[in-house]
Protein backbone atom coordinates (compact mmCIF):
# COMPACT_ATOMS: atom_id res chain seq x y z
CA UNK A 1 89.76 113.74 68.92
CA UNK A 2 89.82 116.86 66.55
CA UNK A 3 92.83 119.41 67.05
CA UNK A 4 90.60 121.68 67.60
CA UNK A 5 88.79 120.41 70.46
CA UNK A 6 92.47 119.87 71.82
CA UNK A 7 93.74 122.96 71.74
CA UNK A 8 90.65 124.13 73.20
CA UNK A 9 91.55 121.84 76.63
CA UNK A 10 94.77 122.86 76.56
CA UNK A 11 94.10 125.72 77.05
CA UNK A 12 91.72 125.27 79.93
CA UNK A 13 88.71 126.31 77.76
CA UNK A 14 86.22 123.42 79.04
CA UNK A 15 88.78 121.02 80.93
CA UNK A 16 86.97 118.33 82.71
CA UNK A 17 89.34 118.45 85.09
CA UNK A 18 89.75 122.11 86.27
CA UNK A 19 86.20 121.64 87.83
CA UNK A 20 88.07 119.23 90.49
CA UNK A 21 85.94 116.87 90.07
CA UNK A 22 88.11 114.57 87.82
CA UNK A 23 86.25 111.90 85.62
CA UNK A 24 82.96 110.58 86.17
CA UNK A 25 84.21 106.92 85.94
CA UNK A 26 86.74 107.55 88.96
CA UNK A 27 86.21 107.81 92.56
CA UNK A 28 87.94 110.56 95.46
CA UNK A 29 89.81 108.89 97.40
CA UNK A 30 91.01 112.11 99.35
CA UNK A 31 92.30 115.80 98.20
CA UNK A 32 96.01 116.03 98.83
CA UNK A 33 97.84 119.60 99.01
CA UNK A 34 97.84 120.19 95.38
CA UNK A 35 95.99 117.60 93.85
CA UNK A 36 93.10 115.03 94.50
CA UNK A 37 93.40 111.19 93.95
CA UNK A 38 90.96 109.08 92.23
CA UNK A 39 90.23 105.49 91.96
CA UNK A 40 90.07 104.42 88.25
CA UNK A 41 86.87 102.72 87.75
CA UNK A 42 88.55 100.02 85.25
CA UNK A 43 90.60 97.87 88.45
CA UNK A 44 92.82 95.11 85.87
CA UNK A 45 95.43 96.60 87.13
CA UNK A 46 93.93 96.72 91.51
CA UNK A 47 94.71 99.67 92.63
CA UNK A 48 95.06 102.05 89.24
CA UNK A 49 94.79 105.79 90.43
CA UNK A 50 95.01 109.20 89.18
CA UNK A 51 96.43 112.00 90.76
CA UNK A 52 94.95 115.08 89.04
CA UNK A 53 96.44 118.51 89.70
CA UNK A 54 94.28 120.24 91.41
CA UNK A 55 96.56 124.06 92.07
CA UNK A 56 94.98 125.15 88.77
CA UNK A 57 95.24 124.36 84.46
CA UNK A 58 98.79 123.31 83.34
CA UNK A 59 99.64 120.72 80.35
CA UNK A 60 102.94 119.53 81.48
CA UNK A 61 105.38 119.95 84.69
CA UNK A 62 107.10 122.76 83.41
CA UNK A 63 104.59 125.14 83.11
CA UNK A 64 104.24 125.03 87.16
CA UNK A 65 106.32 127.35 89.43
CA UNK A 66 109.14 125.44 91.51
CA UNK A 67 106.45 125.77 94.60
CA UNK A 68 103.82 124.04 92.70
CA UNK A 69 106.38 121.39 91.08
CA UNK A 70 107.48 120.45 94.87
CA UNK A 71 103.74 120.38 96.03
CA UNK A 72 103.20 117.98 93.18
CA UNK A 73 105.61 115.96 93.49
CA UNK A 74 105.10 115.69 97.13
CA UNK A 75 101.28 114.29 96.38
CA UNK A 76 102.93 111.94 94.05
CA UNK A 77 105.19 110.59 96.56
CA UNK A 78 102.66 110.40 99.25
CA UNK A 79 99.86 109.16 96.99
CA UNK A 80 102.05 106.06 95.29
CA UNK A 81 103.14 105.06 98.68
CA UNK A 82 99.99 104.64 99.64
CA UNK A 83 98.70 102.50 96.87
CA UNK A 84 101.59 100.72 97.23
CA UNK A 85 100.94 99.48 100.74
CA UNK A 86 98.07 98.67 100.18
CA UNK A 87 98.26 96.75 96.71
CA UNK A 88 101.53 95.74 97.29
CA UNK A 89 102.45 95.16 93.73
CA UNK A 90 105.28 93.61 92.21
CA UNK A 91 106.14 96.80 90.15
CA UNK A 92 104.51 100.36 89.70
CA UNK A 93 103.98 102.41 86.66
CA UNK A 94 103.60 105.91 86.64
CA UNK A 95 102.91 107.90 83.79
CA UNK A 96 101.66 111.61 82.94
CA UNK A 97 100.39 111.42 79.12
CA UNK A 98 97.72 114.26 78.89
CA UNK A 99 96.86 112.99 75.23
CA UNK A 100 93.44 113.25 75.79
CA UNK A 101 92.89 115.80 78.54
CA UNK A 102 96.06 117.93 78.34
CA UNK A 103 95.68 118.55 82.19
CA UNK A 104 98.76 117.48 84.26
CA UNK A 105 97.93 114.19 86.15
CA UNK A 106 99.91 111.27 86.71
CA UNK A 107 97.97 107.58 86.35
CA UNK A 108 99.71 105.57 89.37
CA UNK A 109 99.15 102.02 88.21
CA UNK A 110 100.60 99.12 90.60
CA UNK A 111 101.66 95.60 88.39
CA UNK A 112 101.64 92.47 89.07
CA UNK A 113 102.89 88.69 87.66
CA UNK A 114 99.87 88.13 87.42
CA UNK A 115 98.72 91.00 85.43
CA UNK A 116 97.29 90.40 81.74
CA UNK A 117 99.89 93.01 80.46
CA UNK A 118 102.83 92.13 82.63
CA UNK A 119 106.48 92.98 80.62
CA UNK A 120 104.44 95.14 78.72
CA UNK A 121 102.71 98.59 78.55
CA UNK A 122 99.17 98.86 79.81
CA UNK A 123 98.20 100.51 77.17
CA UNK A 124 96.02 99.85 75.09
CA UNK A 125 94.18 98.36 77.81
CA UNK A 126 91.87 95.72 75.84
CA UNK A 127 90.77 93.81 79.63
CA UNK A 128 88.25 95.93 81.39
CA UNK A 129 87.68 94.99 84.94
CA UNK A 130 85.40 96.20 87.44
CA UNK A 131 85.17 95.06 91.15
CA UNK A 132 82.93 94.02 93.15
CA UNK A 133 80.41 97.22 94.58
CA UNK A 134 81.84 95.71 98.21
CA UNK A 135 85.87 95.13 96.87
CA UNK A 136 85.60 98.46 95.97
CA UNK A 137 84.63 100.13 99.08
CA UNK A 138 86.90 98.22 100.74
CA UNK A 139 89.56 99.50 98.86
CA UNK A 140 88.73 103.53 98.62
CA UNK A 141 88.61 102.72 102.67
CA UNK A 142 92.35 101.07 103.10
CA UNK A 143 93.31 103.69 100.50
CA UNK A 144 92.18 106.69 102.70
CA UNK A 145 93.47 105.17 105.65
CA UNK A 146 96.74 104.78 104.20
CA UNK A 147 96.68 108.20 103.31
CA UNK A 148 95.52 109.63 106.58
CA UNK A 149 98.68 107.88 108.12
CA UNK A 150 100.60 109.43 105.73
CA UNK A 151 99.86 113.15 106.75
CA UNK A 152 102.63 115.33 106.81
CA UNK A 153 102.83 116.51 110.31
């Protein structure tokens, strides 16, 4: 990616992801108080999601308010909990890079033994796995559910 083009996201000129509609290649799974979580469409890693700020355009966590840090951090609580019970993994990874859309979101990606990358970063991710059109409703379904029990009351 050019600098240019960069700079141009980070400032919020273009971002995919101040639309709230996140990347084509990912699924809703539900809009939390400040962000919205999607289903990666690449599943090595079942259950891979990204929770993408949704409040409005900031690079990194300290450009937001203490309000909007808290109401982050609270989807990002609530979110990876979910996942969890639902993948139960053997480990989690979550990471906010914003190399190539400089838009705060956090990839939630559960781990496993069995994992092609396990000990090791997922990235670069040279497996690319897609489930099933069926797998995959049935887990956007036990994710929302998950969520929904989840609410804060």
């Amino acid at each position: 990616m050019n600098t240019d083009h960069w700079d141009r996201l980070r400032r919020g000129v273009d971002c995919p992801f101040d639309s709230g509609r996140g990347d084509p290649a990912w699924d809703l799974v539900a809009r939390l108080g400040a962000s919205s979580l999607y289903l990666n469409q690449n599943q090595t890693y079942r259950g891979h999601c990204v929770l993408v700020l949704d409040l409005r355009h900031a690079a990194r966590p300290d450009e937001l308010s203490a309000e909007e840090w808290a109401a982050s951090c609270a989807d990002l609580h609530r979110a990876e909990a979910a996942i969890v019970r639902v993948t139960k993994p053997d480990h989690v990874n979550v990471a906010s890079l914003g190399n190539v859309v400089p838009h705060l979101h956090w990839h939630i990606v559960p781990r496993y033994r069995t994992d092609p990358r396990w000990g090791g970063p997922i990235w670069p991710e040279e497996v690319v796995t897609t489930l099933a059109p069926h797998d995959r409703e049935r887990l956007l379904h036990a994710l929302r559910a998950a969520l929904a029990d989840s609410q804060p009351k």
